[in-house]
PDB file of N, CA and C in Angstrom:
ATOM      1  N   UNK A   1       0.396 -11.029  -7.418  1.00  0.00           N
ATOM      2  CA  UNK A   1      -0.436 -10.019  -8.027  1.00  0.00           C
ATOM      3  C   UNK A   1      -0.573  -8.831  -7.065  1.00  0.00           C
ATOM      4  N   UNK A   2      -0.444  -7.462  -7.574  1.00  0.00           N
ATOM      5  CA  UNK A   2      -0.202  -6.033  -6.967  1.00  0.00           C
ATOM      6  C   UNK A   2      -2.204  -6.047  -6.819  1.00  0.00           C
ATOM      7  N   UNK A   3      -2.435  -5.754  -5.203  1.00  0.00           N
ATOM      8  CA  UNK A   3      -3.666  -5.332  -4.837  1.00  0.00           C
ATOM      9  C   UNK A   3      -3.948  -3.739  -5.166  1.00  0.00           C
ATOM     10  N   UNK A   4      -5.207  -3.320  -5.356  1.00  0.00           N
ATOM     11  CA  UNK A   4      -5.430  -2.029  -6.156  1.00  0.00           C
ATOM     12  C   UNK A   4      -5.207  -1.383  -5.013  1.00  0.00           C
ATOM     13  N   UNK A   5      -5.050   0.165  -5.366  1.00  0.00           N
ATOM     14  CA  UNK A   5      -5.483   1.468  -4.225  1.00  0.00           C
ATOM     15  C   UNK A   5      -6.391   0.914  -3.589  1.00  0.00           C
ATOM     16  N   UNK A   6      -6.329   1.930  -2.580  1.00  0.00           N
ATOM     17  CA  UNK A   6      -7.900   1.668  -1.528  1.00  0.00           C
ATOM     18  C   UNK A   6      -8.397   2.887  -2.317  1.00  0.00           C
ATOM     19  N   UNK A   7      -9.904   1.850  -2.330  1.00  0.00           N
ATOM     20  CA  UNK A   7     -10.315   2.964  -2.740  1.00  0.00           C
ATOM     21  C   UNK A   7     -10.811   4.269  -2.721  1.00  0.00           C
ATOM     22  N   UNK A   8     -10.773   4.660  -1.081  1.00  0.00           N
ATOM     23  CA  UNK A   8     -11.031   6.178  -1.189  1.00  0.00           C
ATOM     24  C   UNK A   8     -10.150   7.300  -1.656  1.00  0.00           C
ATOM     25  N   UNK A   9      -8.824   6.404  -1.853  1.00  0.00           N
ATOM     26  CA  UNK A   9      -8.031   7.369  -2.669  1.00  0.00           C
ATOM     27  C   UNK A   9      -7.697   7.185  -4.039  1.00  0.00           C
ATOM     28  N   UNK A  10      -8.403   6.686  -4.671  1.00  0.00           N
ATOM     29  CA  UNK A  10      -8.783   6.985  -6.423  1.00  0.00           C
ATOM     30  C   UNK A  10      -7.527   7.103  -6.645  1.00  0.00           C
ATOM     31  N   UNK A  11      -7.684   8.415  -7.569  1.00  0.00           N
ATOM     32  CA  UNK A  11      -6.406   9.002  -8.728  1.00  0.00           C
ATOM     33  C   UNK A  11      -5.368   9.187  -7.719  1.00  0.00           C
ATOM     34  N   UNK A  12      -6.039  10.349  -6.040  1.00  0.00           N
ATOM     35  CA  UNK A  12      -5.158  10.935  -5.844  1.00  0.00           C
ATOM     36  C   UNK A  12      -3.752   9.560  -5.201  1.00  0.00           C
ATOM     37  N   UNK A  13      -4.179   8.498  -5.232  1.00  0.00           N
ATOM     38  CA  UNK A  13      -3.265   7.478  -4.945  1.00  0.00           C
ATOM     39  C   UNK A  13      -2.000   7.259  -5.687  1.00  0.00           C
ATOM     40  N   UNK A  14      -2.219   7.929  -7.095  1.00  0.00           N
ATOM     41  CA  UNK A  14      -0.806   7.976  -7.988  1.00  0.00           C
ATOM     42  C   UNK A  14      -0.411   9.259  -7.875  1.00  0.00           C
ATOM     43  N   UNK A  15      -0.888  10.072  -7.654  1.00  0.00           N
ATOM     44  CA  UNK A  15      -0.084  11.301  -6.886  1.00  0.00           C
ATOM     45  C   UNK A  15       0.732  11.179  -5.834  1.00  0.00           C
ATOM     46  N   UNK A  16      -0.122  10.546  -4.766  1.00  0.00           N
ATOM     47  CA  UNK A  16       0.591   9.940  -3.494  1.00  0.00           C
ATOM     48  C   UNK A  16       2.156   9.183  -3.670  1.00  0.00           C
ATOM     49  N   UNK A  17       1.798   8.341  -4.446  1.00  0.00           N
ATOM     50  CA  UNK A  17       3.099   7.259  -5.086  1.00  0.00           C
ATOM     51  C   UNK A  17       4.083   8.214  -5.254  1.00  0.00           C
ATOM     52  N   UNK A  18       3.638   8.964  -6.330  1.00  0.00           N
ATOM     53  CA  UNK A  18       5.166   9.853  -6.945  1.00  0.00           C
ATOM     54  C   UNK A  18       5.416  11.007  -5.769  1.00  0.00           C
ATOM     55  N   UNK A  19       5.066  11.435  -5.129  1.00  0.00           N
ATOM     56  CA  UNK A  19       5.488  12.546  -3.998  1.00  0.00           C
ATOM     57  C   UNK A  19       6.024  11.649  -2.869  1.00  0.00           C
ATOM     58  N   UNK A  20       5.818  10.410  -2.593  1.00  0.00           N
ATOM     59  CA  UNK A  20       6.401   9.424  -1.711  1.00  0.00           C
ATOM     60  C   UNK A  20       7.935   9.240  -2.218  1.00  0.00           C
ATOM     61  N   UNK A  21       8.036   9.119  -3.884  1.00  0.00           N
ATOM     62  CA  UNK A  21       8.945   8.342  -5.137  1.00  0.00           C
ATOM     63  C   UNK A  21       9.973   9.713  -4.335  1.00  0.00           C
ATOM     64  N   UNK A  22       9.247  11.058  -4.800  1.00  0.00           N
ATOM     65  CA  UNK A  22      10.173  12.177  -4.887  1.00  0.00           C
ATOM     66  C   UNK A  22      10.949  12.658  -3.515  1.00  0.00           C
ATOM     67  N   UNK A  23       9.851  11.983  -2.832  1.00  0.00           N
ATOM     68  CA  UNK A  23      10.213  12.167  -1.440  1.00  0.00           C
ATOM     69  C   UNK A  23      11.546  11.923  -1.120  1.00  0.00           C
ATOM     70  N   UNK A  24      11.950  10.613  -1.354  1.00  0.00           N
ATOM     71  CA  UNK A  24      12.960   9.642  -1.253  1.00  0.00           C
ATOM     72  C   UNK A  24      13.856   9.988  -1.672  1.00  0.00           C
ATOM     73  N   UNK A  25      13.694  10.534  -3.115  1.00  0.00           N
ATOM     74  CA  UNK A  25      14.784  11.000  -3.950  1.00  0.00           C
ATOM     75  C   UNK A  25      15.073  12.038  -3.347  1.00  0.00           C
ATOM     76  N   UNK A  26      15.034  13.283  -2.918  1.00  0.00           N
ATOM     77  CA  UNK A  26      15.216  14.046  -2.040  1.00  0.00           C
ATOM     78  C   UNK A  26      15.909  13.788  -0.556  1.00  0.00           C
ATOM     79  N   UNK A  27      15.788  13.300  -0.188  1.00  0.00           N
ATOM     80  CA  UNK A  27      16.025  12.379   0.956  1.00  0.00           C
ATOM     81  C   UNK A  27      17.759  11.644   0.290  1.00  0.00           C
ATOM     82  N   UNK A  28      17.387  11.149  -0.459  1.00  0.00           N
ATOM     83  CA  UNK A  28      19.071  10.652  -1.033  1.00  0.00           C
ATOM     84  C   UNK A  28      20.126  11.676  -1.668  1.00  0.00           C
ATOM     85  N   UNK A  29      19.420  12.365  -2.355  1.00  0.00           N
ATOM     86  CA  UNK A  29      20.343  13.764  -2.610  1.00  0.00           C
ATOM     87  C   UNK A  29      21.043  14.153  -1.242  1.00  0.00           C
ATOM     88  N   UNK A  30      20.016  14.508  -0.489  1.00  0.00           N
ATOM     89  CA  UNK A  30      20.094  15.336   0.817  1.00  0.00           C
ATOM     90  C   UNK A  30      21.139  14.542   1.755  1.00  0.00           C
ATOM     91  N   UNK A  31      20.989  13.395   1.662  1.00  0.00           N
ATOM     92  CA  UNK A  31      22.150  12.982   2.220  1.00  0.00           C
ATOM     93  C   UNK A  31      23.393  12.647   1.834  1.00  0.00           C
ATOM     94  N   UNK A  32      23.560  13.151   0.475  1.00  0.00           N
ATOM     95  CA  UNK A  32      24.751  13.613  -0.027  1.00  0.00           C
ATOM     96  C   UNK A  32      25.069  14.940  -0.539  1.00  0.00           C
ATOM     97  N   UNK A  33      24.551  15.464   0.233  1.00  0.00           N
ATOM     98  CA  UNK A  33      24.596  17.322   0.482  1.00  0.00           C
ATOM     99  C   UNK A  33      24.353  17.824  -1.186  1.00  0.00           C
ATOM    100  N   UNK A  34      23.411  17.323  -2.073  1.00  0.00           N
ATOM    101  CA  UNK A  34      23.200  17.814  -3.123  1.00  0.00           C
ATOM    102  C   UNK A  34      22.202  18.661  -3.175  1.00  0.00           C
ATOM    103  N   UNK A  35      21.843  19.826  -3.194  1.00  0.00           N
ATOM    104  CA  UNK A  35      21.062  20.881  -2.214  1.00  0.00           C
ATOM    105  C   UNK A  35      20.121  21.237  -3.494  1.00  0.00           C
ATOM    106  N   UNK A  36      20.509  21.421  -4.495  1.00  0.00           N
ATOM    107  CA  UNK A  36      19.969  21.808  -5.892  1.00  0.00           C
ATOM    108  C   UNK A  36      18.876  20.877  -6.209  1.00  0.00           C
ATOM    109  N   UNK A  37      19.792  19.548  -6.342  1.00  0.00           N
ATOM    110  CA  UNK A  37      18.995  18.279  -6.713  1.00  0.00           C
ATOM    111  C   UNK A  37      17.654  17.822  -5.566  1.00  0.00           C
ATOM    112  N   UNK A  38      18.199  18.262  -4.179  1.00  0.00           N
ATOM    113  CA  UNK A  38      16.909  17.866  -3.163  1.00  0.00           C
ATOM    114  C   UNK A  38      15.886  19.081  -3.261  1.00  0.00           C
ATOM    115  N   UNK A  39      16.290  20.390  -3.808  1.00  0.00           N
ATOM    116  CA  UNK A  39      15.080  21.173  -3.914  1.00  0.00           C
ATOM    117  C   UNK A  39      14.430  20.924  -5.101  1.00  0.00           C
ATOM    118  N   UNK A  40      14.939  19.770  -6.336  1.00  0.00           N
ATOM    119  CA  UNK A  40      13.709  20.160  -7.494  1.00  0.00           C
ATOM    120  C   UNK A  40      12.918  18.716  -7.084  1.00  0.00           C
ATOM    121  N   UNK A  41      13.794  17.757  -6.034  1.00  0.00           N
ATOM    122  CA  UNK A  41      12.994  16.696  -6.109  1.00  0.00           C
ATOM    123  C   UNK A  41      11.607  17.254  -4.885  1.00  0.00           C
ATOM    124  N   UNK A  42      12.248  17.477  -4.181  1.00  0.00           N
ATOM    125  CA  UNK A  42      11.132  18.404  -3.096  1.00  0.00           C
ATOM    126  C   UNK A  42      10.557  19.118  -3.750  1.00  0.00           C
ATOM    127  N   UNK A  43      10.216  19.568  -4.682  1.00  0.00           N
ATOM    128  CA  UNK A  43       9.520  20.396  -5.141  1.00  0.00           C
ATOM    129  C   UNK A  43       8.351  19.954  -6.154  1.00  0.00           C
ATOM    130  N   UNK A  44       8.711  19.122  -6.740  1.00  0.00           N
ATOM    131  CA  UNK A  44       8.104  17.626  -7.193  1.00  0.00           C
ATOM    132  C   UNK A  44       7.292  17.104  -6.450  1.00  0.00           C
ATOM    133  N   UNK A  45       7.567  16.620  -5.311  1.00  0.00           N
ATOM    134  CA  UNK A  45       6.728  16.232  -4.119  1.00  0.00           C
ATOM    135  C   UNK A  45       5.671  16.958  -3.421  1.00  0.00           C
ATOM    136  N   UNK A  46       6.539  18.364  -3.384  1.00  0.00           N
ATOM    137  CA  UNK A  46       4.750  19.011  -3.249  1.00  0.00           C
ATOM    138  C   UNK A  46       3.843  18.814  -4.047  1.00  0.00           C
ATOM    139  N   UNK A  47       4.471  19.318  -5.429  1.00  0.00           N
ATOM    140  CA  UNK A  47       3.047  19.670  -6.617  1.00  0.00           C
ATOM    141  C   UNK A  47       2.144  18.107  -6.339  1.00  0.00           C
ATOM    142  N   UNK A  48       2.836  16.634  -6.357  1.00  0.00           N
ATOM    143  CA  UNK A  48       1.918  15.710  -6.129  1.00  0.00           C
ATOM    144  C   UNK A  48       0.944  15.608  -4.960  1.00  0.00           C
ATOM    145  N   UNK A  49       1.976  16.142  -4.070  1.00  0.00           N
ATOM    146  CA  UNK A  49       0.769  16.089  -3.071  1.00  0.00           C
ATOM    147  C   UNK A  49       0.072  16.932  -2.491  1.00  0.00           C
ATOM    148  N   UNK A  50       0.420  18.387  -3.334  1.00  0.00           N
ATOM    149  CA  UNK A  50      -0.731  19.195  -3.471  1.00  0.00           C
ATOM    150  C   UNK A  50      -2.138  18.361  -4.214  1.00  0.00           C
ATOM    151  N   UNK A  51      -1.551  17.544  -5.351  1.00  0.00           N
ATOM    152  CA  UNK A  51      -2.749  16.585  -6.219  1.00  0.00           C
ATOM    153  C   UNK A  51      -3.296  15.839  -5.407  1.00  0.00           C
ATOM    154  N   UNK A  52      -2.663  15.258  -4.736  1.00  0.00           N
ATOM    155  CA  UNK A  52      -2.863  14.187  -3.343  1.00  0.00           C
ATOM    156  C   UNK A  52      -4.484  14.466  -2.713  1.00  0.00           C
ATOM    157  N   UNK A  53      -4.070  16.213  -2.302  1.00  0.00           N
ATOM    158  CA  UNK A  53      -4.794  16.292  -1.344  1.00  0.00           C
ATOM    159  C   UNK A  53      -5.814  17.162  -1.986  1.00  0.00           C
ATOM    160  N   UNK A  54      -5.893  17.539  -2.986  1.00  0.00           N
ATOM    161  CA  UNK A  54      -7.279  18.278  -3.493  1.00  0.00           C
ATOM    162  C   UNK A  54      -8.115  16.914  -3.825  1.00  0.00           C
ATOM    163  N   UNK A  55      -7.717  15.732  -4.294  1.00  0.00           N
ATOM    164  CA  UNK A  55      -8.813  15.138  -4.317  1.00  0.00           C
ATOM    165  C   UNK A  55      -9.085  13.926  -3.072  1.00  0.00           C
ATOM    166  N   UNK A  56      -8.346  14.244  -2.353  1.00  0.00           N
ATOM    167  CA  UNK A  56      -8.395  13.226  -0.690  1.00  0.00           C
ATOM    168  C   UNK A  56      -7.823  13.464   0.411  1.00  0.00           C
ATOM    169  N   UNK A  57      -8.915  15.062   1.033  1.00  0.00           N
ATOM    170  CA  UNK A  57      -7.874  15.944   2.187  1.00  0.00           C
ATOM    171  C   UNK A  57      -7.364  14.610   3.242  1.00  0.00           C
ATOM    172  N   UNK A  58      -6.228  15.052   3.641  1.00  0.00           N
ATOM    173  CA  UNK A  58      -5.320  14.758   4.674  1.00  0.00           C
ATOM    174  C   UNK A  58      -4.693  15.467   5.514  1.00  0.00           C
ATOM    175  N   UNK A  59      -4.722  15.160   7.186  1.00  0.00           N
ATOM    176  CA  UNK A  59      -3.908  15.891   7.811  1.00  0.00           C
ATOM    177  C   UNK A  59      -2.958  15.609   7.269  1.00  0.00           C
ATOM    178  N   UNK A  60      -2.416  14.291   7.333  1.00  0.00           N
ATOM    179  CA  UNK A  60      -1.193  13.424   7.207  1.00  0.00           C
ATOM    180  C   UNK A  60      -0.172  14.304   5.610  1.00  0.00           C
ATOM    181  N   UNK A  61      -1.234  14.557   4.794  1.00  0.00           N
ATOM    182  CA  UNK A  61      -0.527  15.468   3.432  1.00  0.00           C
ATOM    183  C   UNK A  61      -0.451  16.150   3.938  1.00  0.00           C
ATOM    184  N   UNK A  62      -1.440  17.307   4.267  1.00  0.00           N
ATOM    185  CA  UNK A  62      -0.797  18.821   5.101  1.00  0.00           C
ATOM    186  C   UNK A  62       0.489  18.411   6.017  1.00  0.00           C
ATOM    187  N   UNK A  63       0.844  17.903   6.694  1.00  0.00           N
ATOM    188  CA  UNK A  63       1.498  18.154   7.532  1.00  0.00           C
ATOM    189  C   UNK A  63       3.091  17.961   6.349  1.00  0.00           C
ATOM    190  N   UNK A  64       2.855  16.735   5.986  1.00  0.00           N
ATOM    191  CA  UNK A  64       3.975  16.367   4.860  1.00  0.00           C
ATOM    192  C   UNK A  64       4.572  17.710   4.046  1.00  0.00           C
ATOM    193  N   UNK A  65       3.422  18.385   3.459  1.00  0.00           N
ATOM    194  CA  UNK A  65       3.446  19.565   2.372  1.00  0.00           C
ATOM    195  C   UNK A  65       4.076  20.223   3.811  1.00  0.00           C
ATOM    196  N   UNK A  66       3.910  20.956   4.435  1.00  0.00           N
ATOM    197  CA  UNK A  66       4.805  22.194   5.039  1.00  0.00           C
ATOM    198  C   UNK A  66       6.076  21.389   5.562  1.00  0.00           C
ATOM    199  N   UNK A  67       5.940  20.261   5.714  1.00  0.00           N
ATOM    200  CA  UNK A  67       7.673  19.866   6.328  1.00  0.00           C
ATOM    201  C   UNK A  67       8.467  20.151   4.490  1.00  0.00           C
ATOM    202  N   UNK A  68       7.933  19.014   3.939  1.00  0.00           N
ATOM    203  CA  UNK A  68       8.573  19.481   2.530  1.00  0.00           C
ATOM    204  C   UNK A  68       9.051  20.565   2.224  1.00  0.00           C
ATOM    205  N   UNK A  69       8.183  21.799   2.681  1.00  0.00           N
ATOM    206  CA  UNK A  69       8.333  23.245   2.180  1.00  0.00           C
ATOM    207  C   UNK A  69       9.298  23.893   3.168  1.00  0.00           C
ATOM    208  N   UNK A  70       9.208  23.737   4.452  1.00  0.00           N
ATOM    209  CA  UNK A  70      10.351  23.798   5.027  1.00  0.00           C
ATOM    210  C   UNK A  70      11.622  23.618   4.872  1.00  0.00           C
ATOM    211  N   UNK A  71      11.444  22.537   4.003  1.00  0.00           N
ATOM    212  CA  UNK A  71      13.050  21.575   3.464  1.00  0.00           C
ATOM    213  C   UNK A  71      13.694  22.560   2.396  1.00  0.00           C
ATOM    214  N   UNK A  72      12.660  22.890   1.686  1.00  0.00           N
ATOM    215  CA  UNK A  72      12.906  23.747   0.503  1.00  0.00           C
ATOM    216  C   UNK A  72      13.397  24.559   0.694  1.00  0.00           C
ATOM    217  N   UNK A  73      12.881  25.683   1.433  1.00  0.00           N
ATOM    218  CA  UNK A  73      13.109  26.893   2.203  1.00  0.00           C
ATOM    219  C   UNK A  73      14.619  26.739   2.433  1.00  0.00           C
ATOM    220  N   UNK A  74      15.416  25.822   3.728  1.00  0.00           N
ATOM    221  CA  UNK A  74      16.434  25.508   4.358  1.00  0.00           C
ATOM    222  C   UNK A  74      17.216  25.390   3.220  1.00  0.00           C
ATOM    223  N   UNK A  75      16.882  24.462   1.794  1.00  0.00           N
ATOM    224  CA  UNK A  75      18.505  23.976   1.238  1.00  0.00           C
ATOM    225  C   UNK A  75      18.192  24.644  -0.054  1.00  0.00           C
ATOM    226  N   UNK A  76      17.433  25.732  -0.261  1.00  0.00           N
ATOM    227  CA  UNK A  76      17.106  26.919  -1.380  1.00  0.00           C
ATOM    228  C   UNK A  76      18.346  27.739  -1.572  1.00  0.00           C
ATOM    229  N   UNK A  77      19.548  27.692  -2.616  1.00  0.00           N
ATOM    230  CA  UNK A  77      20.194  28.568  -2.493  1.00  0.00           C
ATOM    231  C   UNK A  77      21.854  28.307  -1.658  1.00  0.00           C
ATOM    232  N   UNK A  78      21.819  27.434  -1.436  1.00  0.00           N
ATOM    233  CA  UNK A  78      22.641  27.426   0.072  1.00  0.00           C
ATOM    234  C   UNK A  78      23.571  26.012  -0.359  1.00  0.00           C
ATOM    235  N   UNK A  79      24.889  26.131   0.006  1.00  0.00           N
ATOM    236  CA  UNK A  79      26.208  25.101  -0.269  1.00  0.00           C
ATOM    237  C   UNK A  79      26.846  24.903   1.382  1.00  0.00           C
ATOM    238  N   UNK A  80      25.701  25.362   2.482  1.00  0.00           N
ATOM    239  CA  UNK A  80      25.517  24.818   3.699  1.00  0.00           C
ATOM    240  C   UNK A  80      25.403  23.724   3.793  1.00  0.00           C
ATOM    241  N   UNK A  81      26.112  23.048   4.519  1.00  0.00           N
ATOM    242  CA  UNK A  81      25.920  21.391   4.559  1.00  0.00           C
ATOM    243  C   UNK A  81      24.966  21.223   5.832  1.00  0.00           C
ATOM    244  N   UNK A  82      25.465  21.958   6.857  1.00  0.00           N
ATOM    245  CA  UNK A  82      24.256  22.219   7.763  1.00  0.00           C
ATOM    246  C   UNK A  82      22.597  21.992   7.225  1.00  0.00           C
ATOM    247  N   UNK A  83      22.684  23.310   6.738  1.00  0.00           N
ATOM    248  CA  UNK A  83      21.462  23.746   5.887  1.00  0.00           C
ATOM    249  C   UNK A  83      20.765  22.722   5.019  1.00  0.00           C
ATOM    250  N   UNK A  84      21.321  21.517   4.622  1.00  0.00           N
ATOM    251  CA  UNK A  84      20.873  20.713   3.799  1.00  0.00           C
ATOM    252  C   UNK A  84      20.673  19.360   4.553  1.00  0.00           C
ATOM    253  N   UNK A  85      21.611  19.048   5.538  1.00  0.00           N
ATOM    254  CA  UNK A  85      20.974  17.712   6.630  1.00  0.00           C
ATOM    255  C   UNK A  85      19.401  18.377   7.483  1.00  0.00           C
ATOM    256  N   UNK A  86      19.313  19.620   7.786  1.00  0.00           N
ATOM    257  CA  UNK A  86      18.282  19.974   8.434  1.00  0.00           C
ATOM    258  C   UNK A  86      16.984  19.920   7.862  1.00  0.00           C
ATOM    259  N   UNK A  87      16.970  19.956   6.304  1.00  0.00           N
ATOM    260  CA  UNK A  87      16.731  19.976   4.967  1.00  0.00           C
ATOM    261  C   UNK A  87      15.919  19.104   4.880  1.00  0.00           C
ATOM    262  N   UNK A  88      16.824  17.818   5.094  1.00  0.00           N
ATOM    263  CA  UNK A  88      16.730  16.456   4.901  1.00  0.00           C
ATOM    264  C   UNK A  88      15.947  15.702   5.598  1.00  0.00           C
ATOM    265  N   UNK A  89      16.228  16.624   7.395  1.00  0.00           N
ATOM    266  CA  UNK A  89      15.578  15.785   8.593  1.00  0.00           C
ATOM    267  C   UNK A  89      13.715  16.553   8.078  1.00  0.00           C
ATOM    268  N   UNK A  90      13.582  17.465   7.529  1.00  0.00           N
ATOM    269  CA  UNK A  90      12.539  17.538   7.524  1.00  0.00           C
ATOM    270  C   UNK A  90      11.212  16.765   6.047  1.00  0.00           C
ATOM    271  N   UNK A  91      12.171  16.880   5.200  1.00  0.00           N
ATOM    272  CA  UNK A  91      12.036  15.774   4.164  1.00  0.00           C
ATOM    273  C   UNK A  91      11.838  14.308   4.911  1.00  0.00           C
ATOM    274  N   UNK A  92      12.444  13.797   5.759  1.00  0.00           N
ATOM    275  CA  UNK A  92      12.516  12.580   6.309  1.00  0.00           C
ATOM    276  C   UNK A  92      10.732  12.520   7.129  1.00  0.00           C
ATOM    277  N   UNK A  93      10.799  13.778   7.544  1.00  0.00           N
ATOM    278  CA  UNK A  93       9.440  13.652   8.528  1.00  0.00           C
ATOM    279  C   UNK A  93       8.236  13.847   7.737  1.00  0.00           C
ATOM    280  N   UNK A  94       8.415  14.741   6.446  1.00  0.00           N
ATOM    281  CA  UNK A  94       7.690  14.268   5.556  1.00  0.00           C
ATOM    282  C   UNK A  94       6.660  13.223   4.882  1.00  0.00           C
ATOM    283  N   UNK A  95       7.970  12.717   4.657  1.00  0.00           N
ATOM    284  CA  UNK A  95       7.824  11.228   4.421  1.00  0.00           C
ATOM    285  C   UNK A  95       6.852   9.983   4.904  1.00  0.00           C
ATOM    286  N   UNK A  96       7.180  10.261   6.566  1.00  0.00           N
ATOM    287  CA  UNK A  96       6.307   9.756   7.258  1.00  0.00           C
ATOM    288  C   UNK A  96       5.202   9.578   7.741  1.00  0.00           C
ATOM    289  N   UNK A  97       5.117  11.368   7.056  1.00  0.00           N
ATOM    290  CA  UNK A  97       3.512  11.621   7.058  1.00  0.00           C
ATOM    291  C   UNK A  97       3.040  11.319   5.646  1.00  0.00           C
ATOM    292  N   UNK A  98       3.728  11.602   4.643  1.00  0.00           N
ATOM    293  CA  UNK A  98       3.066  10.723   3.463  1.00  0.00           C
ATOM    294  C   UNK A  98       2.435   9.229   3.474  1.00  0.00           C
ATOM    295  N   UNK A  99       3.183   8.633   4.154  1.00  0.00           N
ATOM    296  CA  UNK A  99       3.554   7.300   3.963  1.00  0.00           C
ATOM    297  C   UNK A  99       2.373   6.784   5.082  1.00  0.00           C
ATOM    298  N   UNK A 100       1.810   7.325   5.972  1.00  0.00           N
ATOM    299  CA  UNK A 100       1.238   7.452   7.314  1.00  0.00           C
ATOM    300  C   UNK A 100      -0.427   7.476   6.204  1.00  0.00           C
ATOM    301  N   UNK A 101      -0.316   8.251   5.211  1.00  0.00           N
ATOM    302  CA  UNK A 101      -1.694   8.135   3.947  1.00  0.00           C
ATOM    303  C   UNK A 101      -2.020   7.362   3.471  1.00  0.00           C
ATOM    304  N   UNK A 102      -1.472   5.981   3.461  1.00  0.00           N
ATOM    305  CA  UNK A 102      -1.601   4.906   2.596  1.00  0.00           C
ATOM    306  C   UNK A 102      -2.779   4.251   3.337  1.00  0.00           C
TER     307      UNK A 102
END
């Protein structure tokens, strides 16, 4: 049997989930230099954990949200393969700070 959220993070705990979900997915694009596909999943991941964090501030989200946005920024536009592992490494650190919320 699946134990509930904790509960100081309520709703914003299924926000959390899917910006973690999108995270990943981003993260797997990205490491197959799909630059398009890692910016709508990154982009996804903010809006949740913009939700995340209006109803349960976090450093750990802030910090996540600007690496994310960073990522965006880097593989926005661009058939740089460079541009899209750097992308990725920051999506990755992301992550960790998402995941660092639970």
């Amino acid at each position: 049997m699946r134990s509930p959220p904790p509960p100081q993070l309520g709703w914003a705990s299924d926000h959390l989930k899917q910006a973690i979900w999108e995270t990943k997915e981003a993260i797997a694009t990205g490491n197959h230099g799909q630059a398009a596909s890692f910016v709508e999943h990154s982009v996804e991941a903010v809006h949740h954990a913009h939700a995340a964090q209006a109803q349960h501030p976090s450093d750990h989200l802030k910090k996540g949200i600007a690496h994310l946005k960073k990522g965006i920024k880097l593989a926005k536009r661009t058939s740089s393969i460079h541009r899209v592992e750097k992308a990725t490494a920051h999506a990755e650190t992301a992550l960790s700070h998402l995941e660092a919320v639970r």
